[in-house]
Protein backbone atom coordinates (compact mmCIF):
# COMPACT_ATOMS: atom_id res chain seq x y z
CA UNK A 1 -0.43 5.72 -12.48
CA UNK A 2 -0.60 6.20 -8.58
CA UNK A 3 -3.60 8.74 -8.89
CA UNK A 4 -5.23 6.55 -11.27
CA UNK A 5 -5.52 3.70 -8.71
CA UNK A 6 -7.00 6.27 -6.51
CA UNK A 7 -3.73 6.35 -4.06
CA UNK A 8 -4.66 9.54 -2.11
CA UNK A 9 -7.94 8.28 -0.99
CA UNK A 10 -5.71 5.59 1.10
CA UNK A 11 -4.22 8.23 2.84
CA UNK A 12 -4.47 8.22 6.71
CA UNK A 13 -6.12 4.43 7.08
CA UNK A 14 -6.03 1.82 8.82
CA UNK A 15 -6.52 -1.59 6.86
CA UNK A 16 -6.70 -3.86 9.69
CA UNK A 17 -7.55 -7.78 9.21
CA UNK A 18 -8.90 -10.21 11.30
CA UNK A 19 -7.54 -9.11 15.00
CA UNK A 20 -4.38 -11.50 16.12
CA UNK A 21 -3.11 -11.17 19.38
CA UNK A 22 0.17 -11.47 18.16
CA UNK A 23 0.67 -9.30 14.86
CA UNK A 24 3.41 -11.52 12.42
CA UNK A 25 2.36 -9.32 9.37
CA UNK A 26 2.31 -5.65 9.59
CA UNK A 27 3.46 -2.88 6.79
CA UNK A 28 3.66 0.93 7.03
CA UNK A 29 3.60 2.96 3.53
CA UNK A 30 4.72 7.25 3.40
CA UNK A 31 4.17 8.82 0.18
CA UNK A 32 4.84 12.23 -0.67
CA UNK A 33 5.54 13.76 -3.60
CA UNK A 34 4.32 17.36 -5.74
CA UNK A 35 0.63 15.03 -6.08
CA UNK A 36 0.64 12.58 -3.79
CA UNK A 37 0.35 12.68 0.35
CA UNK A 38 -0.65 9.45 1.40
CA UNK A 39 0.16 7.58 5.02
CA UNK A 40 -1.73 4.50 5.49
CA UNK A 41 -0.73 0.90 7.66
CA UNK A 42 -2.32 -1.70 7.93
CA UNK A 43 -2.64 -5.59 9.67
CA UNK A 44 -2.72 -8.85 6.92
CA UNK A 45 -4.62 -6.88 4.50
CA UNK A 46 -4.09 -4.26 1.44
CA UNK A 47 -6.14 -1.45 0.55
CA UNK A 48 -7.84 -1.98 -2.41
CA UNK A 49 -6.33 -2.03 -5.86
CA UNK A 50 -2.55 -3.06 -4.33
CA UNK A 51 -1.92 -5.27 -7.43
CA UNK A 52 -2.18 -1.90 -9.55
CA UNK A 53 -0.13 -0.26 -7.12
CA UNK A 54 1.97 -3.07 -7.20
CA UNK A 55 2.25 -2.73 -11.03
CA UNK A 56 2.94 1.23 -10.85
CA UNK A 57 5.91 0.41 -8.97
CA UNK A 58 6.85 -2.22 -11.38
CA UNK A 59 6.45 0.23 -14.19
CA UNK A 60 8.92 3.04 -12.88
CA UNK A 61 11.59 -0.18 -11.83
CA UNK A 62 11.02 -1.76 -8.42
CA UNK A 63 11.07 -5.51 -9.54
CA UNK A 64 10.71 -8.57 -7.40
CA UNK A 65 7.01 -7.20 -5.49
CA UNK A 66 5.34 -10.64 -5.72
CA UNK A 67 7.87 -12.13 -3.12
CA UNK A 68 7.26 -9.50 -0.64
CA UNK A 69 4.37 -8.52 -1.56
């Protein structure tokens, strides 16, 4: 499901927002696995298609996204 969402071409971005001078929202995601390499961060925004990566992790049991998310 991570491929299909197009994970890898994430990898090594920076999804920064609107600038802030001083940063309340910031999130860091590492993934690597046998098909996936992917290192991205960003600043108050996602990269896109984060509700299907949101719903991969669902499917494979990481509940609760939407409050953190």
């Amino acid at each position: 499901m991570l491929l299909e969402i197009g994970i890898n071409d994430w990898n090594m971005k920076n999804y920064d927002g609107s600038m802030e001078w001083f940063a309340i929202f910031q999130w860091t995601l590492d993934i690597v696995s046998d098909n996936i390499n992917v290192h991205c961060q960003e600043q108050y925004i996602f990269p896109p298609n984060w509700e299907g990566f949101k719903t991969a992790l669902t499917a494979i049991g990481i509940a609760g996204l939407d409050n953190i998310l």
